[in-house]
C-alpha atoms as a PDB file:
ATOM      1  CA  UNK A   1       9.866  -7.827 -23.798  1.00  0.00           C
ATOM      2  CA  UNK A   2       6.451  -9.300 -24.479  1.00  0.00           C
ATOM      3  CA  UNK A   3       3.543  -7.021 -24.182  1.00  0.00           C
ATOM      4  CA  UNK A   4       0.999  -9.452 -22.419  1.00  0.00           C
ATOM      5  CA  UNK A   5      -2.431  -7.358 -21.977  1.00  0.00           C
ATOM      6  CA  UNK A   6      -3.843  -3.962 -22.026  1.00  0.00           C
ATOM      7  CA  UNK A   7      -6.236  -1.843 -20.491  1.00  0.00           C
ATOM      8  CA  UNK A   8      -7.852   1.321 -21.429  1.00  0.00           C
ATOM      9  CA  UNK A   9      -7.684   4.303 -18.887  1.00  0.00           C
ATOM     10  CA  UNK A  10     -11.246   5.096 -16.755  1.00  0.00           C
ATOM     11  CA  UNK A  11     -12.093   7.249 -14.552  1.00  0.00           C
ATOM     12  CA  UNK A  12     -11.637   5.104 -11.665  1.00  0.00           C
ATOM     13  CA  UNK A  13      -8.183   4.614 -12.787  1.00  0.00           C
ATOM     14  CA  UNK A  14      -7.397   8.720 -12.596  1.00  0.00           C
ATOM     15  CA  UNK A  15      -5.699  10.816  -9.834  1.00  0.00           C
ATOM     16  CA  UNK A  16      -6.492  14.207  -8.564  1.00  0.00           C
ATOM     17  CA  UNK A  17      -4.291  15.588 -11.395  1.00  0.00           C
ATOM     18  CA  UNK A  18      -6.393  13.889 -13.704  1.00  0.00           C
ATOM     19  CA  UNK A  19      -3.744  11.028 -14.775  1.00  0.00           C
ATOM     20  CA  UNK A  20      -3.592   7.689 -14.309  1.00  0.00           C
ATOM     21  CA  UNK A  21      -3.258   7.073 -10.800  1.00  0.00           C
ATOM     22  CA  UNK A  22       0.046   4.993  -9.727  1.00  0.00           C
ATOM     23  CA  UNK A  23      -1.161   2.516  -7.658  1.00  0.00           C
ATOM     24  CA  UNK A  24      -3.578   1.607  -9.810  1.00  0.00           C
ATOM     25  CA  UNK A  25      -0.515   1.048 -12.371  1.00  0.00           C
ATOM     26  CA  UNK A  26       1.206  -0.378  -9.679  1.00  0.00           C
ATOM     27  CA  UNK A  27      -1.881  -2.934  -9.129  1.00  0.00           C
ATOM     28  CA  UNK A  28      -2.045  -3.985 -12.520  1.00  0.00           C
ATOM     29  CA  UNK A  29       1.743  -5.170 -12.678  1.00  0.00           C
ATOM     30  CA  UNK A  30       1.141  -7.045  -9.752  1.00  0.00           C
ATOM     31  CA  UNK A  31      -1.574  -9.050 -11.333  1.00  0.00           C
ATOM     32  CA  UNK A  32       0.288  -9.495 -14.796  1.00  0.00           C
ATOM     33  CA  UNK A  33       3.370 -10.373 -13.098  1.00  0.00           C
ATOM     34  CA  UNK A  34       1.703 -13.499 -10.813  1.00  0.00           C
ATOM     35  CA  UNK A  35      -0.997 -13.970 -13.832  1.00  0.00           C
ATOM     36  CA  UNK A  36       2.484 -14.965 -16.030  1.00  0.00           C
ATOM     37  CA  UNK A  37       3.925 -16.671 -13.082  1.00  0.00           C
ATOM     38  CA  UNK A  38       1.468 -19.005 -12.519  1.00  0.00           C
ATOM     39  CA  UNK A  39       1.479 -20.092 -16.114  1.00  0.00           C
ATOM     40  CA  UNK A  40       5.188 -20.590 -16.344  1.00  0.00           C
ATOM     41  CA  UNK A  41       5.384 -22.024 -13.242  1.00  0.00           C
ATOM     42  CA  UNK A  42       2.500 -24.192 -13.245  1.00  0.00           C
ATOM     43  CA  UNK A  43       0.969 -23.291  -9.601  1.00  0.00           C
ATOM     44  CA  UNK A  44      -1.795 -20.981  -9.173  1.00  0.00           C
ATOM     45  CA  UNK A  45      -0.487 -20.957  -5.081  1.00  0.00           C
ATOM     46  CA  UNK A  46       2.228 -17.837  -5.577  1.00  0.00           C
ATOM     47  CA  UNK A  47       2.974 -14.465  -3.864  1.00  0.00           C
ATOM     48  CA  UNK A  48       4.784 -11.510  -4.595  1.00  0.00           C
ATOM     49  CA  UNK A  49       7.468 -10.790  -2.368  1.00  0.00           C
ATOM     50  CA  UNK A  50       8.588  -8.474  -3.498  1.00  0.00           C
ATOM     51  CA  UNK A  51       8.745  -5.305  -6.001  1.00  0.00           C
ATOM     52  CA  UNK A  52      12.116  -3.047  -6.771  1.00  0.00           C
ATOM     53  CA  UNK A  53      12.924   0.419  -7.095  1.00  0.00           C
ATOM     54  CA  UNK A  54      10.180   1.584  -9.465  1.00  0.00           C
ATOM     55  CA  UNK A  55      10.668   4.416 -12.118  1.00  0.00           C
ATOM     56  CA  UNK A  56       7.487   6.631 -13.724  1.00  0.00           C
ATOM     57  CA  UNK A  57       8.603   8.165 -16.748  1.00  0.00           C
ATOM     58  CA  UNK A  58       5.449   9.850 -18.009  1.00  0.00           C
ATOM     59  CA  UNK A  59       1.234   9.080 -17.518  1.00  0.00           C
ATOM     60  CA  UNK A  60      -1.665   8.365 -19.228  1.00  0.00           C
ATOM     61  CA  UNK A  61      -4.942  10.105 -19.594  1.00  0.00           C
ATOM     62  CA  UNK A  62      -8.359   9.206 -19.879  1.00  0.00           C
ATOM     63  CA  UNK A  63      -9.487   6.946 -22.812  1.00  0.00           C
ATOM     64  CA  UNK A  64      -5.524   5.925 -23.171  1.00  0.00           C
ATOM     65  CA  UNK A  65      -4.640   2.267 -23.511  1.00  0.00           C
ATOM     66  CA  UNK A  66      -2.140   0.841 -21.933  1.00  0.00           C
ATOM     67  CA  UNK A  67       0.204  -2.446 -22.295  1.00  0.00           C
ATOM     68  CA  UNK A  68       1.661  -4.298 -20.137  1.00  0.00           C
ATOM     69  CA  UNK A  69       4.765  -5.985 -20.174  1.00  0.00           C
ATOM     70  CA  UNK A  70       6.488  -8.838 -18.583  1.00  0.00           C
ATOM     71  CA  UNK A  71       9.571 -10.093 -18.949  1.00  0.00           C
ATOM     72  CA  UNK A  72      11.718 -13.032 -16.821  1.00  0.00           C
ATOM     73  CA  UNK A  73      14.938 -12.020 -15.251  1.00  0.00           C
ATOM     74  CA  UNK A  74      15.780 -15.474 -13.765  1.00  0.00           C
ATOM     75  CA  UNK A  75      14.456 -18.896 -11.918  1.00  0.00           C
ATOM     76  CA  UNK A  76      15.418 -19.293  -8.294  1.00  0.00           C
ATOM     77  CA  UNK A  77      15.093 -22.493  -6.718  1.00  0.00           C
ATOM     78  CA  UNK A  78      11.552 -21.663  -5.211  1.00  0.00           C
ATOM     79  CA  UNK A  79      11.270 -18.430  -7.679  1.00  0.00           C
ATOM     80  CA  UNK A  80      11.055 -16.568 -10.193  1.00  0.00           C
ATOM     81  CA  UNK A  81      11.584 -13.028 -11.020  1.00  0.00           C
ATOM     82  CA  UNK A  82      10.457 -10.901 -13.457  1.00  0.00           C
ATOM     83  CA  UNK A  83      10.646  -7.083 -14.538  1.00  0.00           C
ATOM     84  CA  UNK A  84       7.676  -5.002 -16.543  1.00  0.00           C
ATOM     85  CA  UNK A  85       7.481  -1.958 -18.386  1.00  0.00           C
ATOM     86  CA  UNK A  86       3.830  -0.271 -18.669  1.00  0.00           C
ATOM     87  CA  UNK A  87       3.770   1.896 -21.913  1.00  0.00           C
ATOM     88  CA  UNK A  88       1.159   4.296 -23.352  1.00  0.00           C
ATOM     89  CA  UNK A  89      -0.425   2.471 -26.576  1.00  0.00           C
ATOM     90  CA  UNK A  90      -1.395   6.155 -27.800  1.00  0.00           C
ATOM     91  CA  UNK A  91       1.737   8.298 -27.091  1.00  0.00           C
ATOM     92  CA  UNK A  92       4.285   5.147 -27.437  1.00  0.00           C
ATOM     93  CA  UNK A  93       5.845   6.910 -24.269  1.00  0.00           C
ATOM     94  CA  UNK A  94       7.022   4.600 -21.393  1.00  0.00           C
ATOM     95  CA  UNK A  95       4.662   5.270 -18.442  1.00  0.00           C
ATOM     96  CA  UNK A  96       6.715   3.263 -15.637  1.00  0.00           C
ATOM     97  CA  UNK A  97       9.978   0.583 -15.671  1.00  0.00           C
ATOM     98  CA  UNK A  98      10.108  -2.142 -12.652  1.00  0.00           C
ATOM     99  CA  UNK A  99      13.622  -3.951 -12.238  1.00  0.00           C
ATOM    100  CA  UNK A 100      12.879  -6.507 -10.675  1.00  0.00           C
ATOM    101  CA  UNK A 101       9.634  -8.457  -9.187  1.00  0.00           C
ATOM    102  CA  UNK A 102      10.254 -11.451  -7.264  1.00  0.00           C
ATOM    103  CA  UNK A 103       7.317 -14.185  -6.693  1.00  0.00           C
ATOM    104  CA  UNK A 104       7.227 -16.917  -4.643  1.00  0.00           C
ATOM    105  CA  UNK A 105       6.314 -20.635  -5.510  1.00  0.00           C
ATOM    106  CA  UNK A 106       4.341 -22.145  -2.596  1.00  0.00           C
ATOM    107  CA  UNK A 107       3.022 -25.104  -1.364  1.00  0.00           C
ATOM    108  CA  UNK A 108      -0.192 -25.903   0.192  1.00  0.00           C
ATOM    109  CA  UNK A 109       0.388 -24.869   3.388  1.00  0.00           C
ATOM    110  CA  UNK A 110       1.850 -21.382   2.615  1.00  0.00           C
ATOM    111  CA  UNK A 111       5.355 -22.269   2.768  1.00  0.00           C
ATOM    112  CA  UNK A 112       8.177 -21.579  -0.356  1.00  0.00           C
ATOM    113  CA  UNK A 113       8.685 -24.577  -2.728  1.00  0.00           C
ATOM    114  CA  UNK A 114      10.696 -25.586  -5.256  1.00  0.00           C
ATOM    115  CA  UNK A 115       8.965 -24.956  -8.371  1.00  0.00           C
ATOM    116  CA  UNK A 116      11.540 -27.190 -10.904  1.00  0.00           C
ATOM    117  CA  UNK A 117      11.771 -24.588 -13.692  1.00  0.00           C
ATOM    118  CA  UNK A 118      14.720 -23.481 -14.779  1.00  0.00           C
ATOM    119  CA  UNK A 119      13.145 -22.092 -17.947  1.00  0.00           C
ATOM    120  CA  UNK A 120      10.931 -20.038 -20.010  1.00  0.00           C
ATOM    121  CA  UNK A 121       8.298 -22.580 -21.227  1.00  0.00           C
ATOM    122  CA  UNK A 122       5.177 -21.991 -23.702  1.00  0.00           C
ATOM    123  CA  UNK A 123       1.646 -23.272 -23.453  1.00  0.00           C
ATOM    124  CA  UNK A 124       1.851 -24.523 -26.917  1.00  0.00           C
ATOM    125  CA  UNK A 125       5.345 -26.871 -26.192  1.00  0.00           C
ATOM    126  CA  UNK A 126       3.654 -28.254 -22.965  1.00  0.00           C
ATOM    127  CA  UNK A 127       1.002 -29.261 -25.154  1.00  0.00           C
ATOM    128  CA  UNK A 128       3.098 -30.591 -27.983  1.00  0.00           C
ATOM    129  CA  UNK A 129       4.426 -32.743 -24.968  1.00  0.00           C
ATOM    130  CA  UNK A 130       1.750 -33.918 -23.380  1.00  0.00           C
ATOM    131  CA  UNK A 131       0.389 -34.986 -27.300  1.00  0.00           C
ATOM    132  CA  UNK A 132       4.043 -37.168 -27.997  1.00  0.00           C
END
């Protein structure tokens, strides 16, 4: 798995308990998940449709930095799905472990559409391409 960005732990980001606040982790997959989607899939038009069965294995604390990670599971025709692990940069523990995200390629008018992918690509071979 590819650890794709991080973000240090504020205050904003903290619970009553004083940890980092799950939705807020929750929030931040989201992003990094459709933020990866609509660079392999070459569409900034995409929605999440859905997220798995998600696991918390331990927290964060203020002034921690975390890392997310993204990872595809597969292409569907109109698809793609992805999992993520979040892990604490300071402790090295494994904050919280999604299966399975599922976004959705769309069209202009809001509708699913087949995206062509089938798989991963990189910037830098797109470019190498486009240069041939």
């Amino acid at each position: 798995m590819k650890f794709h960005s991080r973000r240090i732990v504020k205050p904003e980001d903290l619970n009553a308990n004083g940890t980092l606040f799950g939705g807020k982790v929750l929030s931040w997959i989201d992003e990094e998940a459709i933020l990866y989607s609509i660079i392999q899939l070459e569409n900034k038009r995409l929605v999440t449709k859905y997220i798995s069965e998600i696991n918390f294995l331990s927290s964060a604390v203020l002034g921690d930095i975390v890392e997310i990670g993204i990872e595809v599971v597969s292409f569907g025709t109109s698809s793609i799905t992805l999992n993520s692990e979040v892990r604490n940069k300071m402790t090295h523990e494994t904050i919280i472990i999604v299966d399975n995200i599922i976004i959705v390629n769309l069209d202009e008018d809001g509708n699913p559409h087949p995206h062509g992918k089938k798989e991963i690509e990189f910037v830098k071979d797109r470019l190498s391409r486009s240069n041939s």
